[in-house]
Protein backbone atom coordinates (compact mmCIF):
# COMPACT_ATOMS: atom_id res chain seq x y z
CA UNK A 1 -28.05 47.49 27.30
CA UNK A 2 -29.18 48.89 23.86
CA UNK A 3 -27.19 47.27 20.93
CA UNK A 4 -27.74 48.44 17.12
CA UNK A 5 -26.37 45.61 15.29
CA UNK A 6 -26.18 45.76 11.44
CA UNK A 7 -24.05 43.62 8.48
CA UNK A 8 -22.65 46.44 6.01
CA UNK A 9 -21.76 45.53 2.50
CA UNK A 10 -18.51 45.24 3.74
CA UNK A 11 -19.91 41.58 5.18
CA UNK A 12 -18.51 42.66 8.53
CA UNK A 13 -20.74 43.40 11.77
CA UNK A 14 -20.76 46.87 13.46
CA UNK A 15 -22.59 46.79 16.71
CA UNK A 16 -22.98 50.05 18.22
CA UNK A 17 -23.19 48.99 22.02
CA UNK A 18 -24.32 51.37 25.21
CA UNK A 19 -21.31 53.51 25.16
CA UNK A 20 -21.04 54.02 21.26
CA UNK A 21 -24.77 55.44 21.32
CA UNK A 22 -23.53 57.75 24.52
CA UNK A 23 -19.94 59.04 22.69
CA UNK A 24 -22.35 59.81 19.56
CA UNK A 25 -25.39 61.45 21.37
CA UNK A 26 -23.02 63.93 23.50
CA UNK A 27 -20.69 64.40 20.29
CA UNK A 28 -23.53 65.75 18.29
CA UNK A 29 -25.45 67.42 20.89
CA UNK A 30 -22.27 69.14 21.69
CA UNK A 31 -22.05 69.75 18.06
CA UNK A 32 -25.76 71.26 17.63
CA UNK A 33 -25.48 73.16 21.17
CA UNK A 34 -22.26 75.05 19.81
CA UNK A 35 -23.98 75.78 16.16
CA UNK A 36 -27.37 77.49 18.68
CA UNK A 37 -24.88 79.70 19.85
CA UNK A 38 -22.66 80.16 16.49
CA UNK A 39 -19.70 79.25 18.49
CA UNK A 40 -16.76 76.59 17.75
CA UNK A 41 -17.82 72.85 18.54
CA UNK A 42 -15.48 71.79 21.58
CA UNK A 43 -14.96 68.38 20.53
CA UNK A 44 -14.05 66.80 23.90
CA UNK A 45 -16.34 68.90 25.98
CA UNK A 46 -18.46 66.20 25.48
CA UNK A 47 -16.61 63.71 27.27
CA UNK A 48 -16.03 66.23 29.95
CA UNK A 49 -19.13 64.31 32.03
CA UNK A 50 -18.99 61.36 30.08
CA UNK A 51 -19.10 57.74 32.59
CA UNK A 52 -16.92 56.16 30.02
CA UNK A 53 -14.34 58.94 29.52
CA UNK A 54 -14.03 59.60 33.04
CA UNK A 55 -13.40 55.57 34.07
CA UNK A 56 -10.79 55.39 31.02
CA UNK A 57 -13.38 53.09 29.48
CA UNK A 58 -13.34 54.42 26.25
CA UNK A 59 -10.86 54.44 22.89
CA UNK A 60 -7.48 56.18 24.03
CA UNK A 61 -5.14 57.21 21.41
CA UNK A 62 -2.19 59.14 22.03
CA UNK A 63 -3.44 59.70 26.08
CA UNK A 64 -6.79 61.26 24.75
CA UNK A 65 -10.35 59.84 24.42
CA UNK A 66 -10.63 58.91 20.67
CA UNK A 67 -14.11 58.71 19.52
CA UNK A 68 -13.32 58.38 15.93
CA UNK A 69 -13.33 54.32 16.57
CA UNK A 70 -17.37 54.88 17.70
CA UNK A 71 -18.02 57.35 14.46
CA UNK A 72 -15.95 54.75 12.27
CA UNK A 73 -18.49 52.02 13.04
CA UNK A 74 -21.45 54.51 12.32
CA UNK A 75 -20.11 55.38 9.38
CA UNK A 76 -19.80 51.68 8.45
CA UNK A 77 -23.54 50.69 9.82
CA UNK A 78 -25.21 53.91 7.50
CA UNK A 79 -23.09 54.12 4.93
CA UNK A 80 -22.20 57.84 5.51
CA UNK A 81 -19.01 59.46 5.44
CA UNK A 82 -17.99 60.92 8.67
CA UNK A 83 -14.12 61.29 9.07
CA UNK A 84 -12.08 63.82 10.99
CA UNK A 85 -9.93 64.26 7.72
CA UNK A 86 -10.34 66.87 4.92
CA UNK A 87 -11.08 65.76 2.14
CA UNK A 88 -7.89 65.64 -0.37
CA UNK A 89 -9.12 67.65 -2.97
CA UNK A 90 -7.28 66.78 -6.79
């Protein structure tokens, strides 16, 4: 099993286990596949295949796969702001 473990300033620990690295990697080659073909990214086409999705495995909110937890602890680990909200705009 590949972990990514990292303290953020925070002081907390993010790991980013096997099944964090496979929501991201499908999420963003989902994302770059749509852009080659200057279509609309189908967010959960990429759990359409995905081992984890499929055995109810992963972060369910609402009775949907949720992979905002996953992104929320990459966003903690680099320090880069990846939300699924707009930006509130004064």
């Amino acid at each position: 099993m590949r972990t990514c473990k990292t303290t953020p300033a925070a002081g907390t620990a993010d790991v980013l286990n096997e099944k964090d690295l496979q929501c991201i990697a499908r999420h963003i080659s989902e994302h770059v596949e749509s852009s080659k073909h200057e279509s609309e990214s189908g967010f959960g086409r990429a759990c359409a295949e995905c081992e984890y999705a499929l055995t109810n495995t992963c972060t369910v909110k609402e009775n949907h796969t949720d992979p905002w937890p996953t992104f929320g602890k990459l966003s903690r680990i680099t320090g880069v702001s990846i939300s699924p909200l707009m930006d509130k705009q004064g």
